[in-house]
PDB file of N, CA and C in Angstrom:
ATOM      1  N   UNK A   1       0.829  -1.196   0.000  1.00  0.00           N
ATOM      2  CA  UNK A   1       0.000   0.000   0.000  1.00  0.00           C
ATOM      3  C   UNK A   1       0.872   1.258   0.000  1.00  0.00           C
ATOM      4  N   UNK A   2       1.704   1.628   0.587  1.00  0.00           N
ATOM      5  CA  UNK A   2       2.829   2.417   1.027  1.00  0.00           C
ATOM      6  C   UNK A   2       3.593   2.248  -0.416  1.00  0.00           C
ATOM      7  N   UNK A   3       3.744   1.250  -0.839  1.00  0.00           N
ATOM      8  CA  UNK A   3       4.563   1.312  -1.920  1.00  0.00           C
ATOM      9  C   UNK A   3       4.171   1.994  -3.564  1.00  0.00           C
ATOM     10  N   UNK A   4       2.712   1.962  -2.968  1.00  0.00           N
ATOM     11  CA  UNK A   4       1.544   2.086  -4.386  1.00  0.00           C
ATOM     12  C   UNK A   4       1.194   3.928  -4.536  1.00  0.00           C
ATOM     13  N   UNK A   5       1.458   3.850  -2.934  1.00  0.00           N
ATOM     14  CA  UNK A   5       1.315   5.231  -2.884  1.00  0.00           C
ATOM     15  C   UNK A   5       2.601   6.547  -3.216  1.00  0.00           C
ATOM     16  N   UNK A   6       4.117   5.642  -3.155  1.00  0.00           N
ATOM     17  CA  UNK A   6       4.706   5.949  -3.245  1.00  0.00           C
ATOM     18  C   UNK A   6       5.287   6.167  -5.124  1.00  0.00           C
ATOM     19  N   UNK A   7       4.956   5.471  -5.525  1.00  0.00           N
ATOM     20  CA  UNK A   7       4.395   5.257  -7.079  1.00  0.00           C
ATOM     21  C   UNK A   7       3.689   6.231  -7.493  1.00  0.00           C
ATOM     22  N   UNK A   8       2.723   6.875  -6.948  1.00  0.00           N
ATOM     23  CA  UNK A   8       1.156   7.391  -7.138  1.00  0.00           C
ATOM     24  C   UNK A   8       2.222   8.614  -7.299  1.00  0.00           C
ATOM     25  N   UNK A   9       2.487   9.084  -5.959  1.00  0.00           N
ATOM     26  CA  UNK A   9       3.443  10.360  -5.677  1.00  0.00           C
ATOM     27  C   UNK A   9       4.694  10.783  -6.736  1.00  0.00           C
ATOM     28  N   UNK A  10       5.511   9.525  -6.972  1.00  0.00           N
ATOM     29  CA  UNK A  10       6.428   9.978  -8.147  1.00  0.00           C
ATOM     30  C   UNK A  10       5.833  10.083  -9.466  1.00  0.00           C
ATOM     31  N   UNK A  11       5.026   9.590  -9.742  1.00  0.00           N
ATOM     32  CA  UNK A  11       4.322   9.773 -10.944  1.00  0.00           C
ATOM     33  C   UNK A  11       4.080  11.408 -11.147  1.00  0.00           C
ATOM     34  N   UNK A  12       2.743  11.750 -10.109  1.00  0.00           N
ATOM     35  CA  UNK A  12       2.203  12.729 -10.116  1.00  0.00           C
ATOM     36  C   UNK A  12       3.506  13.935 -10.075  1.00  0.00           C
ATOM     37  N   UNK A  13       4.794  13.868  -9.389  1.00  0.00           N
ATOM     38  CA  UNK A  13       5.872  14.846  -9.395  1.00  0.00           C
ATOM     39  C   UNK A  13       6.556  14.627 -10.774  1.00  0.00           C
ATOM     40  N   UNK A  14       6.642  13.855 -11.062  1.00  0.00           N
ATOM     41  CA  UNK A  14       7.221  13.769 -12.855  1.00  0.00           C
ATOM     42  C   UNK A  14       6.326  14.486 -13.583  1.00  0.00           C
ATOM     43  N   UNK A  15       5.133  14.000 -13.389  1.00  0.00           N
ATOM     44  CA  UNK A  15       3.687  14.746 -14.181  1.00  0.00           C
ATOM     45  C   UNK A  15       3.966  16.054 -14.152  1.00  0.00           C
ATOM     46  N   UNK A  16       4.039  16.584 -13.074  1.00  0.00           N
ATOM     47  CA  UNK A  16       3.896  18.365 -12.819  1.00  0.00           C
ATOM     48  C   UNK A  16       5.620  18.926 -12.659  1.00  0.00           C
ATOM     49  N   UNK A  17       6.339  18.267 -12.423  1.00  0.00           N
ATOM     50  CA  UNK A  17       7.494  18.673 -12.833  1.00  0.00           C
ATOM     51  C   UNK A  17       8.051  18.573 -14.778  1.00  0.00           C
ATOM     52  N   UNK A  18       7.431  17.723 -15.677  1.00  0.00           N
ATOM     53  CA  UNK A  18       7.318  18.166 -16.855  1.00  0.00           C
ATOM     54  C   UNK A  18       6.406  18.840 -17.390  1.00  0.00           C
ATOM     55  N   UNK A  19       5.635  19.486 -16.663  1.00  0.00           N
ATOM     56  CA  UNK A  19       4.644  20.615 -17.248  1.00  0.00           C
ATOM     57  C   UNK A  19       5.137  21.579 -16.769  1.00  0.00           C
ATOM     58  N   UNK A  20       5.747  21.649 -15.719  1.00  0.00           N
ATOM     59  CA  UNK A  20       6.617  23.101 -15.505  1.00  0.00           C
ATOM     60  C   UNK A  20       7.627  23.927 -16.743  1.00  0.00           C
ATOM     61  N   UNK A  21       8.524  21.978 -16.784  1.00  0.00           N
ATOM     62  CA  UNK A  21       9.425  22.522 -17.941  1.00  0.00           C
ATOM     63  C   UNK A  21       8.598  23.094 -19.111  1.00  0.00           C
ATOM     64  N   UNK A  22       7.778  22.207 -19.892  1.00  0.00           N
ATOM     65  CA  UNK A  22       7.400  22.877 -20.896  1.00  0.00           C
ATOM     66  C   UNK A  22       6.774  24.578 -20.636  1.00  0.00           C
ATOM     67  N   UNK A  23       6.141  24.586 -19.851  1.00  0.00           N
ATOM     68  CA  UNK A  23       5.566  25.813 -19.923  1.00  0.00           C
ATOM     69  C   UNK A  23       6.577  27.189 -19.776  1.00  0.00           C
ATOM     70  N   UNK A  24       7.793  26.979 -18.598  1.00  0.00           N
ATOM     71  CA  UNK A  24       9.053  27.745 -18.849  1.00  0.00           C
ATOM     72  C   UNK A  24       9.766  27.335 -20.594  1.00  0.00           C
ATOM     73  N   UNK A  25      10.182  26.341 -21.040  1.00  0.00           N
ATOM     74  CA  UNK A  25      10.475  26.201 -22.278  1.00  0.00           C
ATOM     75  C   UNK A  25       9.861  27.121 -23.487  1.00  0.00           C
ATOM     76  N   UNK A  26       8.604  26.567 -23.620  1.00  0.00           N
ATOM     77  CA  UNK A  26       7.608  27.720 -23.937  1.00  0.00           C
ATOM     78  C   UNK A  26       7.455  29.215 -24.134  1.00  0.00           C
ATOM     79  N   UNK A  27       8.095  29.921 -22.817  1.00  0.00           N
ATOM     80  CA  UNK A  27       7.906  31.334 -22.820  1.00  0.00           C
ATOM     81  C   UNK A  27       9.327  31.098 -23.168  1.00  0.00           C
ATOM     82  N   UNK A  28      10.935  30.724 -23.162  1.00  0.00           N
ATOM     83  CA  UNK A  28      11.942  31.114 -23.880  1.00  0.00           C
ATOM     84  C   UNK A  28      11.799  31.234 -24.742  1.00  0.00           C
ATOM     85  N   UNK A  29      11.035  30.537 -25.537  1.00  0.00           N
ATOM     86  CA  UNK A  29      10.693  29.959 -27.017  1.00  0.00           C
ATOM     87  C   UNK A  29       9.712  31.329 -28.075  1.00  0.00           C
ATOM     88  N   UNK A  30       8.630  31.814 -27.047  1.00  0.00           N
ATOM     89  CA  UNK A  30       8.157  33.033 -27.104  1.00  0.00           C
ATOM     90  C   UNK A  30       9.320  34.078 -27.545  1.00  0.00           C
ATOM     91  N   UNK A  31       9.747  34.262 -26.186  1.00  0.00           N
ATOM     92  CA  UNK A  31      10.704  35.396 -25.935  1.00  0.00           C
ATOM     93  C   UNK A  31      11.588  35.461 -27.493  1.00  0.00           C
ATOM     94  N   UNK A  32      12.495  34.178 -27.602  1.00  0.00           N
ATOM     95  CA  UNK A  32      13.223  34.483 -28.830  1.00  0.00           C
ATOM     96  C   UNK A  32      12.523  34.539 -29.733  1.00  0.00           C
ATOM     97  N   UNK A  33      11.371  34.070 -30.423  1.00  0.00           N
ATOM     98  CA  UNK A  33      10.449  34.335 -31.465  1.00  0.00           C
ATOM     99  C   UNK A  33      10.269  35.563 -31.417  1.00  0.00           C
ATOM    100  N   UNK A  34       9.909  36.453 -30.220  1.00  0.00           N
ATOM    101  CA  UNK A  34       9.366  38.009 -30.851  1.00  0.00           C
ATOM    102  C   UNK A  34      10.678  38.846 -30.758  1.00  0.00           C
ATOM    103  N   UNK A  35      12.028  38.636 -30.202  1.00  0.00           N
ATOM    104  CA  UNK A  35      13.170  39.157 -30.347  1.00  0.00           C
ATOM    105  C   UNK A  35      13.385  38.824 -31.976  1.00  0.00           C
ATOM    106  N   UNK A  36      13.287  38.113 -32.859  1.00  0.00           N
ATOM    107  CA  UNK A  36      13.919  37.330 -33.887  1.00  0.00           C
ATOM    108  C   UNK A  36      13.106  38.277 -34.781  1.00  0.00           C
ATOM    109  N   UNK A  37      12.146  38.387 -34.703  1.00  0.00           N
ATOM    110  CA  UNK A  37      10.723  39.048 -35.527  1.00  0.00           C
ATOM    111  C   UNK A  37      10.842  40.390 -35.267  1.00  0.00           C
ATOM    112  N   UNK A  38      11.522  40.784 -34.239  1.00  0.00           N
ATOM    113  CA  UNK A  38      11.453  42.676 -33.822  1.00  0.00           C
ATOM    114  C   UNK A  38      12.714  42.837 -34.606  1.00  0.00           C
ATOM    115  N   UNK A  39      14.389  41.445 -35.051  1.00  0.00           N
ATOM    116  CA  UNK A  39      15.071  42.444 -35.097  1.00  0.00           C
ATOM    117  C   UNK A  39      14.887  42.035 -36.774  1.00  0.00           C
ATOM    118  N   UNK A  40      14.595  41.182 -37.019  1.00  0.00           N
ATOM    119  CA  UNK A  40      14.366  41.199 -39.214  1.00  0.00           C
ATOM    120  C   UNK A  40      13.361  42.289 -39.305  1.00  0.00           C
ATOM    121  N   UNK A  41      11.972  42.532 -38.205  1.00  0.00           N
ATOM    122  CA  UNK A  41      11.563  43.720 -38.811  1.00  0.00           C
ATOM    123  C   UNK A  41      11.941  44.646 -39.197  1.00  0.00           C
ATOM    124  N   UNK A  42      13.313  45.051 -38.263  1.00  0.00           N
ATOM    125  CA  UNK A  42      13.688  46.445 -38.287  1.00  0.00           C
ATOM    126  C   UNK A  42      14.688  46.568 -39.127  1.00  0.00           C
ATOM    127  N   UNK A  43      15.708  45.149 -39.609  1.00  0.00           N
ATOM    128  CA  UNK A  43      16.484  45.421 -40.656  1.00  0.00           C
ATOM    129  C   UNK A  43      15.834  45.851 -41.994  1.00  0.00           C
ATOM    130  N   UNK A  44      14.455  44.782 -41.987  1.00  0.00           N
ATOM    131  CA  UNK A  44      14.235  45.059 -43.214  1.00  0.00           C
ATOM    132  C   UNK A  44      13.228  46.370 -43.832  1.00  0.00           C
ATOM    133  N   UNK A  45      12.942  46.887 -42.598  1.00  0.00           N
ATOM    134  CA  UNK A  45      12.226  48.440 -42.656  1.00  0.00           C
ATOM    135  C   UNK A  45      13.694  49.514 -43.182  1.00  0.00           C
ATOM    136  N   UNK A  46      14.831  49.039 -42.324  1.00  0.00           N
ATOM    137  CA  UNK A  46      15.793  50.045 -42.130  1.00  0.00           C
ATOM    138  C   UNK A  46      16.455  49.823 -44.031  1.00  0.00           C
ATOM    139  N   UNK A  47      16.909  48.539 -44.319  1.00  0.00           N
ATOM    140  CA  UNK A  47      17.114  48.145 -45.219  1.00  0.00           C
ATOM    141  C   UNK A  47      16.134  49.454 -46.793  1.00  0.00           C
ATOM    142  N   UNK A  48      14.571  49.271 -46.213  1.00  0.00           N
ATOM    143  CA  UNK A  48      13.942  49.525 -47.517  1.00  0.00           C
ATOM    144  C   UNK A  48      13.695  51.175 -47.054  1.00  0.00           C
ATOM    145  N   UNK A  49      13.925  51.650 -45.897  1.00  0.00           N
ATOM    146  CA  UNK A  49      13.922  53.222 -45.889  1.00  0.00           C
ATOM    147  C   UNK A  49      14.993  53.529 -47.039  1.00  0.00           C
ATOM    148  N   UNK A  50      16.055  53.271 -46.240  1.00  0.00           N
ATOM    149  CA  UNK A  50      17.285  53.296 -47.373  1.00  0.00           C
ATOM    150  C   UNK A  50      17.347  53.394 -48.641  1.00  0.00           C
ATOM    151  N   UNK A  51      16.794  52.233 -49.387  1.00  0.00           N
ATOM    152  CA  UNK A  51      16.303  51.827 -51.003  1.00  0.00           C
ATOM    153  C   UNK A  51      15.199  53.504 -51.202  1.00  0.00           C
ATOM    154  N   UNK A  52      14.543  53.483 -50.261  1.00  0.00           N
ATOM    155  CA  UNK A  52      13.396  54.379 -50.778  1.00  0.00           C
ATOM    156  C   UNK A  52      13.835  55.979 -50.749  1.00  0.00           C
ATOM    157  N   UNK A  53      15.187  56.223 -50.236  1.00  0.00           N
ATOM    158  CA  UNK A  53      15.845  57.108 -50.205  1.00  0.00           C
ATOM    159  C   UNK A  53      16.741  57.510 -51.217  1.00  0.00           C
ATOM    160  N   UNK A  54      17.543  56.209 -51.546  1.00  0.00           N
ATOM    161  CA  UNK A  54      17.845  56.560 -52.595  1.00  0.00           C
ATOM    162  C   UNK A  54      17.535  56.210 -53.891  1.00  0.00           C
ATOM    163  N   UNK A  55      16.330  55.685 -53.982  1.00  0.00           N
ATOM    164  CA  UNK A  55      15.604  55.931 -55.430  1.00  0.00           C
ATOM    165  C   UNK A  55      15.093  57.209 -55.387  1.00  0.00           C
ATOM    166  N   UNK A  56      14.694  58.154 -54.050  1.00  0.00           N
ATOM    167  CA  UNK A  56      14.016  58.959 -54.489  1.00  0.00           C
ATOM    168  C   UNK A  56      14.993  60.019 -54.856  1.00  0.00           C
ATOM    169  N   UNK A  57      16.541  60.271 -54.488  1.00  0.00           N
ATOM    170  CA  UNK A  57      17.326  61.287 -54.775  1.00  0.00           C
ATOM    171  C   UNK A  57      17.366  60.891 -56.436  1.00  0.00           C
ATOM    172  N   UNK A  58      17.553  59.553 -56.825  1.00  0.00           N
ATOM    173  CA  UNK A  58      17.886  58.853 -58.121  1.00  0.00           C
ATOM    174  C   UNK A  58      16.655  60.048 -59.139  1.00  0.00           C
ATOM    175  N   UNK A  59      15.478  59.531 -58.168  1.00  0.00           N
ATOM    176  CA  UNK A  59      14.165  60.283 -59.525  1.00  0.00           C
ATOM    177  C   UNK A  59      14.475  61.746 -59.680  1.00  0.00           C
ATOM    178  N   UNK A  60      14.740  62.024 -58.936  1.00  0.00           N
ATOM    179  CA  UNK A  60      14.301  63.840 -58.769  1.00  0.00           C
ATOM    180  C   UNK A  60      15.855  64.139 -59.399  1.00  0.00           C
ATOM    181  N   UNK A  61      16.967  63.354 -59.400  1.00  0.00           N
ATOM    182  CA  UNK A  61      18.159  64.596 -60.288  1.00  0.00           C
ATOM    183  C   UNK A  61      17.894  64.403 -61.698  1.00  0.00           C
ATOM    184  N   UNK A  62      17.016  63.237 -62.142  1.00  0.00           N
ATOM    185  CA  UNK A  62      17.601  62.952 -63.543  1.00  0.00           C
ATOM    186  C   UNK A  62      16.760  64.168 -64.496  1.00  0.00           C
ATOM    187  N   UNK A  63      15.471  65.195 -64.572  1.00  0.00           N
ATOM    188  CA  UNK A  63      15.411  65.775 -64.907  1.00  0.00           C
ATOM    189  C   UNK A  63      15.053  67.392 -64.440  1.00  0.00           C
ATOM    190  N   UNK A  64      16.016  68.088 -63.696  1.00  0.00           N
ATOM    191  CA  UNK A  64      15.795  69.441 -62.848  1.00  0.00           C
ATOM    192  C   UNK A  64      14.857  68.949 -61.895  1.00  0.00           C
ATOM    193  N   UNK A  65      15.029  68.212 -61.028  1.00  0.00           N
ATOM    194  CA  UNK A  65      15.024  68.049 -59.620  1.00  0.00           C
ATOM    195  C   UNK A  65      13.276  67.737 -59.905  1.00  0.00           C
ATOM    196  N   UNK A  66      12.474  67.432 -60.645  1.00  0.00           N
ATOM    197  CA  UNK A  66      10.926  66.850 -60.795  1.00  0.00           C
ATOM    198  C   UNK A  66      11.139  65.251 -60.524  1.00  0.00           C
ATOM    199  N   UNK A  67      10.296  65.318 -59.492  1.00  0.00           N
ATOM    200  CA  UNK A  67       9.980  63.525 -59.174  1.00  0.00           C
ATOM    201  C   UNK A  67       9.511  63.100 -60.413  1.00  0.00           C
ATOM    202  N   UNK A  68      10.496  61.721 -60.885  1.00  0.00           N
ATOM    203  CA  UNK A  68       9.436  61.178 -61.214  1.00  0.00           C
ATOM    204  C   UNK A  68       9.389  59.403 -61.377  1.00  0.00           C
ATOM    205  N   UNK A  69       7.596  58.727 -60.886  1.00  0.00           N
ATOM    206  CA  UNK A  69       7.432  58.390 -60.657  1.00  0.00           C
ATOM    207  C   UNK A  69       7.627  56.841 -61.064  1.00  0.00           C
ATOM    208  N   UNK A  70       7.906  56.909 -62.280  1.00  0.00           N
ATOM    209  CA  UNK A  70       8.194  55.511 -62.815  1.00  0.00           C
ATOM    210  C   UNK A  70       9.329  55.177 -62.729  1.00  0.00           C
ATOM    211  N   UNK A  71      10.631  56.305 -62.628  1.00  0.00           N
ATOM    212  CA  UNK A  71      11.762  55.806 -62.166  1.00  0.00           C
ATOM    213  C   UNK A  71      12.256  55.159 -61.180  1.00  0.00           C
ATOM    214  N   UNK A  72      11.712  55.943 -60.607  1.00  0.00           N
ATOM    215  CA  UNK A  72      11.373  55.497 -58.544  1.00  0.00           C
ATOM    216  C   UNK A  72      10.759  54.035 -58.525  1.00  0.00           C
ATOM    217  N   UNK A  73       9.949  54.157 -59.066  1.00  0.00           N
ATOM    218  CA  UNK A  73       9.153  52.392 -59.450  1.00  0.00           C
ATOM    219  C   UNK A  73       9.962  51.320 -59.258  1.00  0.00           C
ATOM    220  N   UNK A  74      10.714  51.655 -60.786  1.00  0.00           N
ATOM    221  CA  UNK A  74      11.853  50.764 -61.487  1.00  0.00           C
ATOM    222  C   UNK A  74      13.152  50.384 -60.163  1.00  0.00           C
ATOM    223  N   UNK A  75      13.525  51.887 -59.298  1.00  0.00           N
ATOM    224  CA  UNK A  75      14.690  51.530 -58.573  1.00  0.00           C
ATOM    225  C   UNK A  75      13.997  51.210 -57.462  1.00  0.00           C
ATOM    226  N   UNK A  76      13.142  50.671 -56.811  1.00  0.00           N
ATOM    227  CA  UNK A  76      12.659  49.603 -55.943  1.00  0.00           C
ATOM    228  C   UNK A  76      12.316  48.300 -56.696  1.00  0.00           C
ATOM    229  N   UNK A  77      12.403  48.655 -57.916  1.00  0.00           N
ATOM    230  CA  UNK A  77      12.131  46.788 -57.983  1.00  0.00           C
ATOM    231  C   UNK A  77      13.231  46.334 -58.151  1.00  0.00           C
ATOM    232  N   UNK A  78      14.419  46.972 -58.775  1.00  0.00           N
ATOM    233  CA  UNK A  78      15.255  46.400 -59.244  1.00  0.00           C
ATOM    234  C   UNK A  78      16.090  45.733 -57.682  1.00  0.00           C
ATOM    235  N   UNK A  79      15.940  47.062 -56.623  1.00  0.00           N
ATOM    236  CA  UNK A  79      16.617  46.572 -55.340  1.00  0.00           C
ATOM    237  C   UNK A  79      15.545  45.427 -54.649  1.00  0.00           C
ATOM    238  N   UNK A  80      14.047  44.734 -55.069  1.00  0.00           N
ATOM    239  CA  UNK A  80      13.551  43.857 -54.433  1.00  0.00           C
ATOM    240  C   UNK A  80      13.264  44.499 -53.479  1.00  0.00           C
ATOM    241  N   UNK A  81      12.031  45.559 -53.574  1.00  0.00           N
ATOM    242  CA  UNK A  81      11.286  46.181 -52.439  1.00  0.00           C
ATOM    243  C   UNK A  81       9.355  46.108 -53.426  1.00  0.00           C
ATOM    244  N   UNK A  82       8.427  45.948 -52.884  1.00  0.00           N
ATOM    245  CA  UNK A  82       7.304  46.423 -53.463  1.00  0.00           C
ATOM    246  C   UNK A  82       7.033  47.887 -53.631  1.00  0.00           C
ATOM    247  N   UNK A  83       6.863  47.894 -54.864  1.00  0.00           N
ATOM    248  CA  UNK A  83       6.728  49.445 -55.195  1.00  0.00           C
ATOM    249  C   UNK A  83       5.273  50.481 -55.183  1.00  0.00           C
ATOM    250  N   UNK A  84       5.524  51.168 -54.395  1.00  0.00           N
ATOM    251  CA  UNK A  84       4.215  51.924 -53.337  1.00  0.00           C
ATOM    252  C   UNK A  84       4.872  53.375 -53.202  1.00  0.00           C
ATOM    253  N   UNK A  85       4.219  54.353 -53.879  1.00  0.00           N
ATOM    254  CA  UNK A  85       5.127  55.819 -53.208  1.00  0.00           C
ATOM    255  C   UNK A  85       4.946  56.108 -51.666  1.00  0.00           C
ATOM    256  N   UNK A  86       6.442  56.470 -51.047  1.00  0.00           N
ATOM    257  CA  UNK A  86       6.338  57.096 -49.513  1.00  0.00           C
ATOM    258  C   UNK A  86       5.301  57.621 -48.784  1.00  0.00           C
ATOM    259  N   UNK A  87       4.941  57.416 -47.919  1.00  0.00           N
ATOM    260  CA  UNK A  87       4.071  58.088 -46.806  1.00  0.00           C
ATOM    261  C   UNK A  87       4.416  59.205 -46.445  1.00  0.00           C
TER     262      UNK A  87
END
């Protein structure tokens, strides 16, 4: 009886001692997922400010400083950005 119970008890501490782990596992697992996702967001925002900067100096010298718009187009696609004029 003592022995059954003692069984009962390690069970149940394995039980809830591997649901601990996972659930700490879990939030590391979180944690680096939205670190990983905050820092490609920001390269690739920082990355396409950039592109969108200098396509736009690109449009505006080639004829007396007038934007224009299809050039700008062209030098985001060519750098692999979707082409959308600035906000």
């Amino acid at each position: 009886m003592i022995e059954q119970r003692t069984q009962i008890s390690n069970i149940l501490s394995l039980g809830i001692g591997g649901m601990i782990t996972l659930i700490v596992l879990f939030g590391v697992y979180q944690l680096l997922n939205s670190y990983i996702e905050k820092s490609i967001g920001f390269n690739y925002q920082h990355a396409r400010n950039e592109a969108v900067d200098q396509c736009m100096k690109e449009a505006r010298s080639v004829v007396a400083n007038v934007f224009n718009e299809s050039l700008y187009r062209v030098c985001l696609q060519d750098k692999g950005f979707v082409t959308s004029l600035p906000k």
